[in-house]
C-alpha atoms as a PDB file:
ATOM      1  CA  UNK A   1     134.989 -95.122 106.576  1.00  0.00           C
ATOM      2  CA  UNK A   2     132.493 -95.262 109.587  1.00  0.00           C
ATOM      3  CA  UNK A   3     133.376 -96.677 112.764  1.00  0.00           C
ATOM      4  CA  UNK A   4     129.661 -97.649 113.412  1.00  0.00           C
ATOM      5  CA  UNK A   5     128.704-101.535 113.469  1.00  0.00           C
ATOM      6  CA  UNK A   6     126.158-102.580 110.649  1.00  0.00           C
ATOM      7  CA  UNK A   7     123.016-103.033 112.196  1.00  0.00           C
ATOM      8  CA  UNK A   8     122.304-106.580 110.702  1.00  0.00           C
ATOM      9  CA  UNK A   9     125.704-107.617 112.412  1.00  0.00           C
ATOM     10  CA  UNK A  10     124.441-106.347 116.110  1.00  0.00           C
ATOM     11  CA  UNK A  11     120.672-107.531 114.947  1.00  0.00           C
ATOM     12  CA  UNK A  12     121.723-111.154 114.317  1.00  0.00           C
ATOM     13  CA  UNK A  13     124.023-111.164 117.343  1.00  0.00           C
ATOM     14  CA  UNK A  14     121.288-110.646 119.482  1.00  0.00           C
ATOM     15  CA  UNK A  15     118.757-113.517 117.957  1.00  0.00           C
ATOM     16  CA  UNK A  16     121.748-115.616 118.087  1.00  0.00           C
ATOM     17  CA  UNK A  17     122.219-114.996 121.703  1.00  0.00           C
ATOM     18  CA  UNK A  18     118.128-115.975 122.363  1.00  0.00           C
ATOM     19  CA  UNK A  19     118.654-118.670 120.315  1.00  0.00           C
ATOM     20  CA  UNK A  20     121.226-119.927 122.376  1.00  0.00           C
ATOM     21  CA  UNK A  21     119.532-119.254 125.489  1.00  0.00           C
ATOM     22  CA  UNK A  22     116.185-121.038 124.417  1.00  0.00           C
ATOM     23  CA  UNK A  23     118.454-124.247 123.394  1.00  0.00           C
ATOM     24  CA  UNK A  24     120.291-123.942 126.686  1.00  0.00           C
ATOM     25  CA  UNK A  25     116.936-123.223 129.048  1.00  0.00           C
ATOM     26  CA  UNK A  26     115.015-126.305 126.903  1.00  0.00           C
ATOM     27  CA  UNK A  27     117.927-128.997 126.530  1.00  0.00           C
ATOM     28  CA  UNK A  28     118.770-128.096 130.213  1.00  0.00           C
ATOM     29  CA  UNK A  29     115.014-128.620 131.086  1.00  0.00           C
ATOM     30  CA  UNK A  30     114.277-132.020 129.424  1.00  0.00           C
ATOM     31  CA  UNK A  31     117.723-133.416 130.936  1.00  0.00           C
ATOM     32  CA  UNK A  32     116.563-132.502 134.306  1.00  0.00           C
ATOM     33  CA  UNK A  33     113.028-134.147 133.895  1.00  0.00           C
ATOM     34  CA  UNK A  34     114.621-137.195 132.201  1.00  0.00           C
ATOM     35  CA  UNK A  35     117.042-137.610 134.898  1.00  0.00           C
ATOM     36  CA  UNK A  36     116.577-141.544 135.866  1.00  0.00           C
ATOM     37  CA  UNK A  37     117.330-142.146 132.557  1.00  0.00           C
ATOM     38  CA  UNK A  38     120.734-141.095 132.953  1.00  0.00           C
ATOM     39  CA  UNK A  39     120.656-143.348 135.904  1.00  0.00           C
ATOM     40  CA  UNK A  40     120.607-140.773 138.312  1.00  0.00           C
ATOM     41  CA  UNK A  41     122.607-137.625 138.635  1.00  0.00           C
ATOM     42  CA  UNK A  42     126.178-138.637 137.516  1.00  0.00           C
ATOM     43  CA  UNK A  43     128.349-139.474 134.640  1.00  0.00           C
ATOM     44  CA  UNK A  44     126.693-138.090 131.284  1.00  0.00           C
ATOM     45  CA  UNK A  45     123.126-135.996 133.256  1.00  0.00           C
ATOM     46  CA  UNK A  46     125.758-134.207 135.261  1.00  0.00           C
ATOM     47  CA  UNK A  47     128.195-133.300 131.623  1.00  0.00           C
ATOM     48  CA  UNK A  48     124.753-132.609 129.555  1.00  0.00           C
ATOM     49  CA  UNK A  49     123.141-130.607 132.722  1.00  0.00           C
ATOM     50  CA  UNK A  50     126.557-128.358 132.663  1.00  0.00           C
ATOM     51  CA  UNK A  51     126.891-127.919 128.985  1.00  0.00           C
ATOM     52  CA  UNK A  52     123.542-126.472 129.041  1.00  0.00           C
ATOM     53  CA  UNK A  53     124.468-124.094 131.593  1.00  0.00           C
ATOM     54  CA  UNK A  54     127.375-123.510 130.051  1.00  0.00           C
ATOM     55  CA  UNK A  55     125.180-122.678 126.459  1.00  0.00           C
ATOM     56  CA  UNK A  56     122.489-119.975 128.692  1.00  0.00           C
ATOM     57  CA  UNK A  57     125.084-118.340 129.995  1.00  0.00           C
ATOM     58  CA  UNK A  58     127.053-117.546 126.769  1.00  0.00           C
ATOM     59  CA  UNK A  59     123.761-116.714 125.449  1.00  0.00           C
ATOM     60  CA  UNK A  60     123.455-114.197 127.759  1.00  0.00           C
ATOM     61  CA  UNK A  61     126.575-112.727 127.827  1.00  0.00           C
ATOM     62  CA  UNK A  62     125.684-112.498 123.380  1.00  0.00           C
ATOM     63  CA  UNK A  63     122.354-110.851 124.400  1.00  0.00           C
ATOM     64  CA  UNK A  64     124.321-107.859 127.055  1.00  0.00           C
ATOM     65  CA  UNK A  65     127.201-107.041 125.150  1.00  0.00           C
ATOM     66  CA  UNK A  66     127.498-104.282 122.869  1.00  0.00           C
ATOM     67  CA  UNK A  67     128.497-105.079 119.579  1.00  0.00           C
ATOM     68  CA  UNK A  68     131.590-102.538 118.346  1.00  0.00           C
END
């Protein structure tokens, strides 16, 4: 057998990982413009504001790493 990855398997990886990364960059964006709706910056902005932080940056790290 070959030890290579299929390249559909390291293809989808990477959409996946801009997928996540647009979701992350546009969730994070209209919580931060919708603030005061949240009643300022605590409670539920602050969890939604790290979550989508938290979703860029493991789209990222999907979009860098090589697939083995």
């Amino acid at each position: 057998m070959s030890n290579q990855t299929p390249i559909g398997l390291t293809i989808m990886e990477k959409l996946i990982g801009l997928l996540m990364i647009a979701v992350g960059a546009i969730t994070f964006y209209v919580t931060y413009t919708n603030i005061a709706s949240f009643g300022g910056l605590g409670g539920n902005a602050t969890l939604f504001l790290a979550a989508d932080i938290a979703l860029t940056v493991l789209g990222i790290f999907l979009l860098i790493a090589k697939t083995e």
